[in-house]
N, C-alpha and C. Protein backbone atom coordinates (compact mmCIF):
# COMPACT_ATOMS: atom_id res chain seq x y z
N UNK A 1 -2.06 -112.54 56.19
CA UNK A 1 -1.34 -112.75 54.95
C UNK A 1 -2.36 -113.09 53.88
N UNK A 2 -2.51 -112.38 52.71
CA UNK A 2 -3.50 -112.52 51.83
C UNK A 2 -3.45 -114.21 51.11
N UNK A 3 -4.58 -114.76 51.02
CA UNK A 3 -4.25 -116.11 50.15
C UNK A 3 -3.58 -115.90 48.62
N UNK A 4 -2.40 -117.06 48.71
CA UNK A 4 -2.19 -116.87 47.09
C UNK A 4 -3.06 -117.93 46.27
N UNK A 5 -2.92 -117.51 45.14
CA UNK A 5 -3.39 -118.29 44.01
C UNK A 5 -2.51 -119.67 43.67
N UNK A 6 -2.59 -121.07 43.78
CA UNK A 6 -2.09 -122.38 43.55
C UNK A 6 -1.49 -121.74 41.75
N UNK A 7 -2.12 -121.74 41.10
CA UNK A 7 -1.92 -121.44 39.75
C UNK A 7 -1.19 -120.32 39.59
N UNK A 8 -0.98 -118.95 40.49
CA UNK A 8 -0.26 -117.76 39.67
C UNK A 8 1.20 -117.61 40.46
N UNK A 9 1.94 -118.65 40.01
CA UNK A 9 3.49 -119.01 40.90
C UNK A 9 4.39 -117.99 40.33
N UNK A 10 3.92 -117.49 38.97
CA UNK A 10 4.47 -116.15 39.01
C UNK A 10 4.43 -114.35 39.52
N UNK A 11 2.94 -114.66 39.48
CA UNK A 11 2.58 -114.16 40.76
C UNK A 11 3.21 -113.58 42.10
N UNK A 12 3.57 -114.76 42.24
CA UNK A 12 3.76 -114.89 43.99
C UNK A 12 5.36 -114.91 43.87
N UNK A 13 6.15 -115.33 42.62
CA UNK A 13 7.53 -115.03 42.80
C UNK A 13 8.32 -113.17 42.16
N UNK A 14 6.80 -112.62 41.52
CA UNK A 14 6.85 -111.19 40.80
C UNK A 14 6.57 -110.35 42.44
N UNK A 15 6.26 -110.51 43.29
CA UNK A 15 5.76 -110.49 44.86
C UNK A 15 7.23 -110.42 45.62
N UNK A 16 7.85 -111.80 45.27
CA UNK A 16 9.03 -111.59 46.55
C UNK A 16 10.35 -111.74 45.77
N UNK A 17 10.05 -110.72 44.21
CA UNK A 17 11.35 -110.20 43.50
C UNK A 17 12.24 -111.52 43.12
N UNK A 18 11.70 -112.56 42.57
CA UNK A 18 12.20 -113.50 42.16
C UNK A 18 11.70 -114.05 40.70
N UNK A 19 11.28 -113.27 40.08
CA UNK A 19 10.54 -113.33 38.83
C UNK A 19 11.89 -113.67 37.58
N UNK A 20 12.79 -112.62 38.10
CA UNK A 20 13.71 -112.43 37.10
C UNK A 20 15.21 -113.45 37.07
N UNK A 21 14.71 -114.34 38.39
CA UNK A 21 15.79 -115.19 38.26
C UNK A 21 15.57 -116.60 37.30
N UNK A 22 16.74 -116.36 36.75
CA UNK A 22 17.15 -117.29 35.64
C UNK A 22 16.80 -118.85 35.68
N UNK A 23 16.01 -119.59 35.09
CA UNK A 23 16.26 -121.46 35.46
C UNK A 23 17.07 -121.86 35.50
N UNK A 24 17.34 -122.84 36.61
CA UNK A 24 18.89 -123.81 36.73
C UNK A 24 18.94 -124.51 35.37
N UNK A 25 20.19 -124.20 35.29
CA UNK A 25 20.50 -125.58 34.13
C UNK A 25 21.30 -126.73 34.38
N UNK A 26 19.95 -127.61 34.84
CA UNK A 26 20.32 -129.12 35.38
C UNK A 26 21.79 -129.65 34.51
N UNK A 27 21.77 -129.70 33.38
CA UNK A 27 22.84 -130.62 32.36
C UNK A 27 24.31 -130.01 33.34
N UNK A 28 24.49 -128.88 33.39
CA UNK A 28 25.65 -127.88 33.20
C UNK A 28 25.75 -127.87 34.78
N UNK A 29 25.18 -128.56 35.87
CA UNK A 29 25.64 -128.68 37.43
C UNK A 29 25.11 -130.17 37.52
N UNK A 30 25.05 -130.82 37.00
CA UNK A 30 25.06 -132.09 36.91
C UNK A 30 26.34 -132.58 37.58
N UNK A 31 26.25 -133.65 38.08
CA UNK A 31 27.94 -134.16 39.23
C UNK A 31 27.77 -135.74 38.17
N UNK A 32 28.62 -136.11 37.64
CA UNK A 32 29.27 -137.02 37.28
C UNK A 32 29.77 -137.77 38.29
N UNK A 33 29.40 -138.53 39.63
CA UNK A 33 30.47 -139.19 40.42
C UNK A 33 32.17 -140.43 40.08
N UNK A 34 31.77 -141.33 38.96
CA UNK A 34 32.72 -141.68 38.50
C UNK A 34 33.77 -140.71 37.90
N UNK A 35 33.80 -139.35 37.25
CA UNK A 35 34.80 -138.63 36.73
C UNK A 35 35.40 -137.77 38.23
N UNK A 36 34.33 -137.96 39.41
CA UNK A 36 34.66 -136.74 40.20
C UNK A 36 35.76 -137.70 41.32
N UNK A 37 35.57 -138.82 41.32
CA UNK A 37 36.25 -139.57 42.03
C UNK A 37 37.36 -140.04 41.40
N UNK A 38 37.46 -140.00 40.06
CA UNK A 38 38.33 -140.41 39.00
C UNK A 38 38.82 -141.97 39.00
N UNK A 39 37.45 -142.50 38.74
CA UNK A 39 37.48 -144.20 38.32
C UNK A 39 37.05 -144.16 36.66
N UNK A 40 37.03 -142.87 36.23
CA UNK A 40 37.20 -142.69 35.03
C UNK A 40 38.51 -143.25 34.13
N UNK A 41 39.53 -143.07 34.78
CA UNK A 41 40.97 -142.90 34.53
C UNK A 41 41.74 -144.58 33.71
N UNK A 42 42.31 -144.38 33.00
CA UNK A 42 42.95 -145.70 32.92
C UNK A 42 44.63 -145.38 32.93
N UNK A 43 44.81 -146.30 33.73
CA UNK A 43 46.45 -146.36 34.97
C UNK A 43 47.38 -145.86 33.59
N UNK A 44 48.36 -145.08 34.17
CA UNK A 44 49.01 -144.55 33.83
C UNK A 44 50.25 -145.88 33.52
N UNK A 45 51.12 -145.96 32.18
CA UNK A 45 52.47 -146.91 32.27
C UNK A 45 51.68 -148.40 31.30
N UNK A 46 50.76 -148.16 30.98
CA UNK A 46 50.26 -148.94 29.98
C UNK A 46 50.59 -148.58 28.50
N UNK A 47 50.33 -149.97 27.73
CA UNK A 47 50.44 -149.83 26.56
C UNK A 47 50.49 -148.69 25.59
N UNK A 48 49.31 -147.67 26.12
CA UNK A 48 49.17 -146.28 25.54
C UNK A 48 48.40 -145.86 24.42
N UNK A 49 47.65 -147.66 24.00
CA UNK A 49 46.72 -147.41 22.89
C UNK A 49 45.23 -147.20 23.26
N UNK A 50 44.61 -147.42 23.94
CA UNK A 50 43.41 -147.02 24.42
C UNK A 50 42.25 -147.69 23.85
N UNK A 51 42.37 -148.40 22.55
CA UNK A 51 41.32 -148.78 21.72
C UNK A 51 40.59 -149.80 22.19
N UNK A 52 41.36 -150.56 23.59
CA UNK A 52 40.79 -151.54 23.74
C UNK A 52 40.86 -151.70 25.74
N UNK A 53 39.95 -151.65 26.56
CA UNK A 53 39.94 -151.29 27.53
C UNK A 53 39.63 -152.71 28.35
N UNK A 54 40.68 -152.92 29.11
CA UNK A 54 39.85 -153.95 30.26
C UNK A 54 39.95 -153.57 31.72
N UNK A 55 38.50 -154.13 32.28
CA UNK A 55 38.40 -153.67 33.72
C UNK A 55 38.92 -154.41 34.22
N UNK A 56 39.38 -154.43 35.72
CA UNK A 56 40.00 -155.31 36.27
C UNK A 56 39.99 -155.17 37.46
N UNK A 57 39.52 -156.23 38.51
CA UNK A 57 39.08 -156.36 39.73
C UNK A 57 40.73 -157.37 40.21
N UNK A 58 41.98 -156.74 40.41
CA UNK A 58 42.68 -157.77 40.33
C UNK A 58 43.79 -157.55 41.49
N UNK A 59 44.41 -158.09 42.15
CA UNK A 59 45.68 -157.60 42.84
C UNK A 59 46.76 -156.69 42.09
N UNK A 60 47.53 -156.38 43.07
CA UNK A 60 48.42 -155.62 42.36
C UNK A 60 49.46 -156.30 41.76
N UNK A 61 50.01 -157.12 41.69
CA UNK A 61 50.96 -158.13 41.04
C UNK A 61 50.27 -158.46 39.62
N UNK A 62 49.51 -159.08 39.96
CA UNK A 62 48.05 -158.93 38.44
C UNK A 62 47.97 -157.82 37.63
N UNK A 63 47.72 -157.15 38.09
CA UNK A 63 47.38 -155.62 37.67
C UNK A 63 48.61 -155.14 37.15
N UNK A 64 49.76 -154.96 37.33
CA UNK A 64 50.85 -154.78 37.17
C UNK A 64 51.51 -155.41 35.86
N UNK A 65 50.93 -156.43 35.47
CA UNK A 65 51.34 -157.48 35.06
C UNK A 65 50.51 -157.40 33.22
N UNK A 66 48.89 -157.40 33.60
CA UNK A 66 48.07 -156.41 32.62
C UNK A 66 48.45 -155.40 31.85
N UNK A 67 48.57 -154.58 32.68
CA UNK A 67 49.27 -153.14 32.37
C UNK A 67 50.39 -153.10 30.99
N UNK A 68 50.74 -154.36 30.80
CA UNK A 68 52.01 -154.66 30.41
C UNK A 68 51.37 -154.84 28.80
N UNK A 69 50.15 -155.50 28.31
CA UNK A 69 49.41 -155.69 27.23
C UNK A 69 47.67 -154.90 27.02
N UNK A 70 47.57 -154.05 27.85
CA UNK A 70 46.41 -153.79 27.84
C UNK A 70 46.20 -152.38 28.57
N UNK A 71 45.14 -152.06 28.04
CA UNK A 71 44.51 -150.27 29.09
C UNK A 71 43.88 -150.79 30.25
N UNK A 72 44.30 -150.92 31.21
CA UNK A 72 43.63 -151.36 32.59
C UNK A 72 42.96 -150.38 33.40
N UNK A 73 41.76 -150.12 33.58
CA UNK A 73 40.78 -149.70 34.53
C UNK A 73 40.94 -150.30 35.84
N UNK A 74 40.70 -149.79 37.15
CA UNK A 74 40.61 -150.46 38.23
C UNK A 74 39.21 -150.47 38.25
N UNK A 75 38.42 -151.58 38.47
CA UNK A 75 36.97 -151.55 38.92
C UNK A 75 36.95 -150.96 40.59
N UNK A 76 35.72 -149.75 40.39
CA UNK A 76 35.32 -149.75 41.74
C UNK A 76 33.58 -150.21 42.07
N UNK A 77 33.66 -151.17 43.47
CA UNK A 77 32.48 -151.47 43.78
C UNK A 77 31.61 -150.07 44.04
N UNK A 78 30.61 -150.36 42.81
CA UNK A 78 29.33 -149.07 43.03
C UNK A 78 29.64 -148.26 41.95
N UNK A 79 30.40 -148.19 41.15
CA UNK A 79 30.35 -147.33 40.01
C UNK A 79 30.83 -147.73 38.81
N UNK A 80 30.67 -149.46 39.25
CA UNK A 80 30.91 -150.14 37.35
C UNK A 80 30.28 -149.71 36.27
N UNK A 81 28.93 -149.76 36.60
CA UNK A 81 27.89 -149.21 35.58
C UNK A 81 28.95 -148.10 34.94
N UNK A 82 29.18 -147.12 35.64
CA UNK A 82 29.44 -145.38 35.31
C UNK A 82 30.70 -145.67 34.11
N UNK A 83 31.48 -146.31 35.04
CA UNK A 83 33.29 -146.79 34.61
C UNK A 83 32.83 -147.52 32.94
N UNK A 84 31.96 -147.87 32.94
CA UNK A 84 32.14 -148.81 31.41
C UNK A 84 31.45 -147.96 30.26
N UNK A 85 30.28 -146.88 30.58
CA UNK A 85 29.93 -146.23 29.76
C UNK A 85 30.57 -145.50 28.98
N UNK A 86 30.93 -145.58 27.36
CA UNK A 86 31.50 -145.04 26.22
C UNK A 86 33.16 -145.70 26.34
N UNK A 87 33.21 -146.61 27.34
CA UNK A 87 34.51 -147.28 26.97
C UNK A 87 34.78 -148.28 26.13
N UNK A 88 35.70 -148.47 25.46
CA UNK A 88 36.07 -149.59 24.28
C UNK A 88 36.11 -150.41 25.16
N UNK A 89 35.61 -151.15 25.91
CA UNK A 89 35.61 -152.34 26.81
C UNK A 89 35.64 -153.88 26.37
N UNK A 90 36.94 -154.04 26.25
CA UNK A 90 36.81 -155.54 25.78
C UNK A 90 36.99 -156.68 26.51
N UNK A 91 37.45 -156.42 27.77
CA UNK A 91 37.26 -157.63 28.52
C UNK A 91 37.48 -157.13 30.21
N UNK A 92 36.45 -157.64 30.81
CA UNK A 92 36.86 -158.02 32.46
C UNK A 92 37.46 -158.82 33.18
N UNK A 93 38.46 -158.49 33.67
CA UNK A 93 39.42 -159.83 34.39
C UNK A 93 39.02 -159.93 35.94
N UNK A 94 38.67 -160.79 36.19
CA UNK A 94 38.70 -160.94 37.96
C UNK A 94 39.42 -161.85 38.47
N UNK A 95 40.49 -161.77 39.48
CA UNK A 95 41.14 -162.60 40.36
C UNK A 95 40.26 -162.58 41.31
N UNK A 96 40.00 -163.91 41.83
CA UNK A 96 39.21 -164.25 43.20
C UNK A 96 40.22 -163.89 44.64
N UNK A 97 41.52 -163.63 44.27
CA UNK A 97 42.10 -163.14 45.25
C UNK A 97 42.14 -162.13 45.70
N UNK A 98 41.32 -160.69 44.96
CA UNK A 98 41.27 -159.52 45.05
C UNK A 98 40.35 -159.85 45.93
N UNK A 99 39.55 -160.78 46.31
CA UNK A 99 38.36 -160.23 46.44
C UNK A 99 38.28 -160.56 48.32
N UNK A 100 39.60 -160.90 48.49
CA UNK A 100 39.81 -161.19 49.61
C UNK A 100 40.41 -160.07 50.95
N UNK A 101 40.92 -158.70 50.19
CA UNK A 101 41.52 -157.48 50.51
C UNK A 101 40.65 -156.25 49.40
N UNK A 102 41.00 -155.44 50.11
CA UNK A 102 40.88 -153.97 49.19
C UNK A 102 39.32 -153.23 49.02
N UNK A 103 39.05 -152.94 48.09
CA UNK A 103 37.64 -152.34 47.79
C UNK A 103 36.77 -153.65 47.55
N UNK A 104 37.02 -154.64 47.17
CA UNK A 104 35.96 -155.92 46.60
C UNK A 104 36.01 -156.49 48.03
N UNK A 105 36.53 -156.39 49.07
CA UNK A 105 37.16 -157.61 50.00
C UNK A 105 35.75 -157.87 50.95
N UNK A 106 35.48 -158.85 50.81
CA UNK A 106 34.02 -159.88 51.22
C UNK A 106 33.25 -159.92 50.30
N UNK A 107 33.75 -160.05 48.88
CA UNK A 107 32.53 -160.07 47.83
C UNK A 107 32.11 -161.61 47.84
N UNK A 108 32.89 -162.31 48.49
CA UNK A 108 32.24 -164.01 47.86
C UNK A 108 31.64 -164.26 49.27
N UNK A 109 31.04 -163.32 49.95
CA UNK A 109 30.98 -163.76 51.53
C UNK A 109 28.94 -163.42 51.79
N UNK A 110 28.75 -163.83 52.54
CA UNK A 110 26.96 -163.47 52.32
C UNK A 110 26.55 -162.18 52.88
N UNK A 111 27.39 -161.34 53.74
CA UNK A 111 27.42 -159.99 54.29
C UNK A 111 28.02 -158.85 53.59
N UNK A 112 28.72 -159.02 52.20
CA UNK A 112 28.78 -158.62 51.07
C UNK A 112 28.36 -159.17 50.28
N UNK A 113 27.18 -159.45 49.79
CA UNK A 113 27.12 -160.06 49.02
C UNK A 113 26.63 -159.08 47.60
N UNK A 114 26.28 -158.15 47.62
CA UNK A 114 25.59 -157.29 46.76
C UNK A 114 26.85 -156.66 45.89
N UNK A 115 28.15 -156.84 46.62
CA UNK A 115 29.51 -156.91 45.57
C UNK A 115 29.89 -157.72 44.53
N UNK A 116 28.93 -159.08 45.18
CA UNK A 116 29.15 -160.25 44.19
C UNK A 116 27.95 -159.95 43.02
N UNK A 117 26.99 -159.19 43.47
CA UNK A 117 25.56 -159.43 42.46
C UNK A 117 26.15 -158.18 41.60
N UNK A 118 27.02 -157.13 42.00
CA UNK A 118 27.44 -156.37 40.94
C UNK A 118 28.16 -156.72 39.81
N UNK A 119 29.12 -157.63 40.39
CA UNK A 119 30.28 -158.19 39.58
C UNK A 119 29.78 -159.18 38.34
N UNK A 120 28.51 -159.74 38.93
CA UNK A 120 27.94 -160.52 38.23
C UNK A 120 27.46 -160.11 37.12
N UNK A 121 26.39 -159.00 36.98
CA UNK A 121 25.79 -157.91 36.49
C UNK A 121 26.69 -157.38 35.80
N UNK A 122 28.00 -157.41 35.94
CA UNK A 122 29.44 -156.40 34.95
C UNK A 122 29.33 -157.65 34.20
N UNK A 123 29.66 -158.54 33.91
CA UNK A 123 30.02 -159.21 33.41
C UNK A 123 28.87 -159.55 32.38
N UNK A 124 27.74 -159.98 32.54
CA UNK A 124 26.55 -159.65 31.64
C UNK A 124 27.03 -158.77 31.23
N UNK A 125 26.93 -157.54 31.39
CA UNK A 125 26.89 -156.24 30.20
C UNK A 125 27.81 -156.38 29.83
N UNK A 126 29.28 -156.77 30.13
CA UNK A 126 30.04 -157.23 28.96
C UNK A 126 29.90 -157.83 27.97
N UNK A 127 29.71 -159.16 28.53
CA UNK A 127 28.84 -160.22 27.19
C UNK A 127 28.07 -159.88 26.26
N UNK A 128 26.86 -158.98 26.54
CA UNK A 128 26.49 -158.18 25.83
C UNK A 128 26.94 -157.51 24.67
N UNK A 129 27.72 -156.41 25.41
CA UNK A 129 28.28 -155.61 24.42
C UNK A 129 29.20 -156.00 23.71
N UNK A 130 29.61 -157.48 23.58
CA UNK A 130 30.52 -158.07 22.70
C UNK A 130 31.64 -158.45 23.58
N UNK A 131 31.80 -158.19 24.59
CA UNK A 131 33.58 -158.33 25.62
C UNK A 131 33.47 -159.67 26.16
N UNK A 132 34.55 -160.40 26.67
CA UNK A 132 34.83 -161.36 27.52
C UNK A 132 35.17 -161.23 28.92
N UNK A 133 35.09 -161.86 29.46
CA UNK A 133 35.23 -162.09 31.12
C UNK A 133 36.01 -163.24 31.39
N UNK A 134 37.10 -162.46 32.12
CA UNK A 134 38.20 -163.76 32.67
C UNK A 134 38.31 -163.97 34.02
N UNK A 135 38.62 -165.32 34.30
CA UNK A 135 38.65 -165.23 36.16
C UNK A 135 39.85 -166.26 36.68
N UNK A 136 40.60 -165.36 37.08
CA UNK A 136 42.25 -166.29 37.98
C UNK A 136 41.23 -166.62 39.10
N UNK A 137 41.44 -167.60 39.51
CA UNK A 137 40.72 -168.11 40.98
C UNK A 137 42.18 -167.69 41.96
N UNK A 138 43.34 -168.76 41.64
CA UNK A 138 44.04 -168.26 42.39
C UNK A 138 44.06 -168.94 43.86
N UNK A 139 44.28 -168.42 45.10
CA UNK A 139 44.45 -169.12 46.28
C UNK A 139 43.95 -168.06 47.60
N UNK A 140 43.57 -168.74 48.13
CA UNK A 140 42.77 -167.78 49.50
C UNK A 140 41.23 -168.40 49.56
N UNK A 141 41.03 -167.30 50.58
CA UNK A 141 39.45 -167.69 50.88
C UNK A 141 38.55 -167.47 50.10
N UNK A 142 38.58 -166.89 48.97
CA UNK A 142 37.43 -166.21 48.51
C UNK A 142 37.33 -167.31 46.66
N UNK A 143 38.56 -167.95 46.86
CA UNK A 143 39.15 -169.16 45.82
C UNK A 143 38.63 -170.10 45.83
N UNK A 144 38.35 -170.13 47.20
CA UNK A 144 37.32 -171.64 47.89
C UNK A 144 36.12 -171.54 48.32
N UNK A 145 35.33 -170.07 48.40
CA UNK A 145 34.10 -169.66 48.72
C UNK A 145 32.81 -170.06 47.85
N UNK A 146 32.17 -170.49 48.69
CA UNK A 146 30.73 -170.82 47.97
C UNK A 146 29.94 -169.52 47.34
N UNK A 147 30.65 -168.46 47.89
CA UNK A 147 29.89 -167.24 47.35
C UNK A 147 30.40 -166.68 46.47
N UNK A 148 31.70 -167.44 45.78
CA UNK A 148 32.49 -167.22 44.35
C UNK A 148 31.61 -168.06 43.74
N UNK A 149 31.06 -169.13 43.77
CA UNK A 149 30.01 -169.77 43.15
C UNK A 149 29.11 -168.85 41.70
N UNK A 150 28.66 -167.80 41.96
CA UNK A 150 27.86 -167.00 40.79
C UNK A 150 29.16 -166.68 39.87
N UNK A 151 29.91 -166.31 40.60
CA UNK A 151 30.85 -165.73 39.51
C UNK A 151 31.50 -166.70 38.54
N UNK A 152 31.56 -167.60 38.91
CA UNK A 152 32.62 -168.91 38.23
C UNK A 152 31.10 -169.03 37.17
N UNK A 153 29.60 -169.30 37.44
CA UNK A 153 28.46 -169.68 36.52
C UNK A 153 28.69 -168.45 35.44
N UNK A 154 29.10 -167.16 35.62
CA UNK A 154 28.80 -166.30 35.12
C UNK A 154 29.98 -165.90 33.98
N UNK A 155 30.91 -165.94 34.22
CA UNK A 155 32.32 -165.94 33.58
C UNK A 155 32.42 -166.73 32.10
N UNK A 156 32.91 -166.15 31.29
CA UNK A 156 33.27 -166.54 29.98
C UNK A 156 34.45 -167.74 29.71
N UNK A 157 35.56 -167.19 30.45
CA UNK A 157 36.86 -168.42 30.89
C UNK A 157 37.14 -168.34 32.19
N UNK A 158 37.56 -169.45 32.64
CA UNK A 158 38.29 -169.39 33.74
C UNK A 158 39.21 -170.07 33.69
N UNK A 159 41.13 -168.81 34.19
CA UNK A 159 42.19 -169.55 33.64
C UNK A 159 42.41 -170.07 34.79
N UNK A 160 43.42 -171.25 34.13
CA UNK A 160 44.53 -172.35 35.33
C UNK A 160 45.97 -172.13 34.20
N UNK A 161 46.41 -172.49 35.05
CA UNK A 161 47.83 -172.89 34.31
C UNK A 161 47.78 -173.92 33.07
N UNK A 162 46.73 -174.95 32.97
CA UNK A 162 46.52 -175.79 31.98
C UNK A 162 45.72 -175.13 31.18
N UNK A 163 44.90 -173.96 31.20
CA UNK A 163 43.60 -173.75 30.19
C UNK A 163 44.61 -173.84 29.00
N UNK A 164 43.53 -173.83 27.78
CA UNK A 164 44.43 -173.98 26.64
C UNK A 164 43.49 -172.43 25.33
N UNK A 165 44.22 -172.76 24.49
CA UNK A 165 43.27 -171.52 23.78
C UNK A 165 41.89 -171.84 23.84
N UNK A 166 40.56 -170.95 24.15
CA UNK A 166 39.33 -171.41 23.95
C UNK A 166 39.13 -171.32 22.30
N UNK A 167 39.63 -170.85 21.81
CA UNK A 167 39.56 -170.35 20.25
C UNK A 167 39.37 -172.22 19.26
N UNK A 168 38.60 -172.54 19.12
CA UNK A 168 38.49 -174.02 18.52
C UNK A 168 38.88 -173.60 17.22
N UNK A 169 39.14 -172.49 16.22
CA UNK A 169 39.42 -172.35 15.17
C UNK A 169 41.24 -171.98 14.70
N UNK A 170 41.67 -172.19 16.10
CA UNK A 170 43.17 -172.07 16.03
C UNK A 170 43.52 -170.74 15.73
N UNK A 171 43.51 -169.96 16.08
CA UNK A 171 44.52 -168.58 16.17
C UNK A 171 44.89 -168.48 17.22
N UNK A 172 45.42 -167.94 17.02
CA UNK A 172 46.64 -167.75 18.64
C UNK A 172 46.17 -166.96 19.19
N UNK A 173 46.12 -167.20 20.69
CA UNK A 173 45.38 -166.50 21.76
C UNK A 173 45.73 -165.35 21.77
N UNK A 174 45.34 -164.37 22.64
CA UNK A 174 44.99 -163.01 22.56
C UNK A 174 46.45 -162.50 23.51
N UNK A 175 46.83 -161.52 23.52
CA UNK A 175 47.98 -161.20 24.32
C UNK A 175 47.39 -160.94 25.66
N UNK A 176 46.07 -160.44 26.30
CA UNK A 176 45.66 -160.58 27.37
C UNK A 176 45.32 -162.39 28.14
N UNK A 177 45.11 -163.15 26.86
CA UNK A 177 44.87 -164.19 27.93
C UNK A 177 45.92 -165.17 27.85
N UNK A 178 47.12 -164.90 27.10
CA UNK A 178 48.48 -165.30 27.30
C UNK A 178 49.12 -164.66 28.39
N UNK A 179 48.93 -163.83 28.45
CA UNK A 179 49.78 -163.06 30.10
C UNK A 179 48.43 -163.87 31.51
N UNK A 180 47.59 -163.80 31.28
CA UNK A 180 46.70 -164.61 32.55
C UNK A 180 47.42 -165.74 32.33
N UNK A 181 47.49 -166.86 31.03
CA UNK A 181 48.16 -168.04 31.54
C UNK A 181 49.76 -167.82 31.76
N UNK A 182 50.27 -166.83 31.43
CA UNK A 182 51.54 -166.94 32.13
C UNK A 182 51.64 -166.72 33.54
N UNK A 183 51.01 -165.57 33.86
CA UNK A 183 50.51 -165.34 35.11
C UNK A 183 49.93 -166.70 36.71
N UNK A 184 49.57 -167.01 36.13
CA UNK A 184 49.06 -168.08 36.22
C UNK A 184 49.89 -169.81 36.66
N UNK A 185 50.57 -169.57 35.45
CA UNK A 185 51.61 -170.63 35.29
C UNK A 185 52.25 -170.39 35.86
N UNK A 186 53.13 -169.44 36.52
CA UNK A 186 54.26 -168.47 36.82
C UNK A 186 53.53 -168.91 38.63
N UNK A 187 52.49 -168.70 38.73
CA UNK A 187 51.81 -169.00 40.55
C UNK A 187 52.27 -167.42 40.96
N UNK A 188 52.29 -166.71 40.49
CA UNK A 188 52.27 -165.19 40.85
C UNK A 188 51.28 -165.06 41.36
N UNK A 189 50.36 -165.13 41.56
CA UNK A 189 49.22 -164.90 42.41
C UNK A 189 48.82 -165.77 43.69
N UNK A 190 49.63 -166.22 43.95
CA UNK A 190 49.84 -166.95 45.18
C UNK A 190 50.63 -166.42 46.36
């Protein structure tokens, strides 16, 4: 077999009739995994305005309940990053009870723990980008876990049935964190 030339790759593809094939175009077969899995999506039976988006790591009673004042996203573990890019994202809600079942379930635990360092990490880039972070603790194991610990340091509010407006300038709380303290108050998440 004759040696080829390192340098004449056209050469050697004008040789085995591959000269004339076209370059891939990376952009245009590019895979999007958040749109392909569709954690893109915000739940259908909501408000219907869109302008203002919150993620939500929450049970379904919770979630349900959201839905009712807000565009609710379901967070999925491993593709928060993806889920928040170009969204009007104004706030993350986490119940510590989600985190006890479902896609989050062992996030406050040390054998998941890289669920908790995500969640943590969402919540920064919220802050960031201007949004708030809310957290129902709620009841279960993951309510009383030392490995809910980062999240409670990391969190903007955390409601009880007593929180009161954080707003020190008196306007009336937000319709998302009036439904958490009703929510809340109500022991629906119990």
């Amino acid at each position: 077999m004759p040696e080829t030339d390192r340098g004449g790759i056209a050469a050697l593809l004008e040789r085995i009739g591959r000269v004339a094939t076209p370059a891939v175009d990376h952009e245009s077969h590019s895979v999007d995994v958040v749109t392909l899995a569709g954690h893109d999506r915000l739940l259908e039976g909501g408000p219907g305005r869109g302008d203002e988006v919150v993620l939500a790591v929450v049970t379904t009673a919770l979630r349900d309940r959201l839905r009712q004042v807000a565009s609710v996203l379901p967070a999925a573990p491993g593709l928060t990053a993806g889920q928040i890019e170009g969204q009007p994202l104004a706030a993350v809600v986490v119940e510590l009870e989600a985190l006890d079942a479902g896609p989050w379930s062992g996030a406050a635990t040390s054998s998941r723990s890289h669920l908790m360092d995500e969640l943590v990490e969402l919540l920064g880039t919220v802050r960031t980008a201007g949004g708030l972070s809310y957290l129902v603790p709620g009841e279960g194991p993951s309510a009383t876990a030392r490995g809910s610990a980062p999240l409670r340091r990391a969190v903007d509010i955390v409601v009880h049935a007593d929180t009161g407006d954080p707003d020190t300038e008196g306007s009336p709380g937000t319709a998302l964190l009036r439904e958490l303290l009703d929510y809340t108050h109500e022991g629906d998440q119990g």
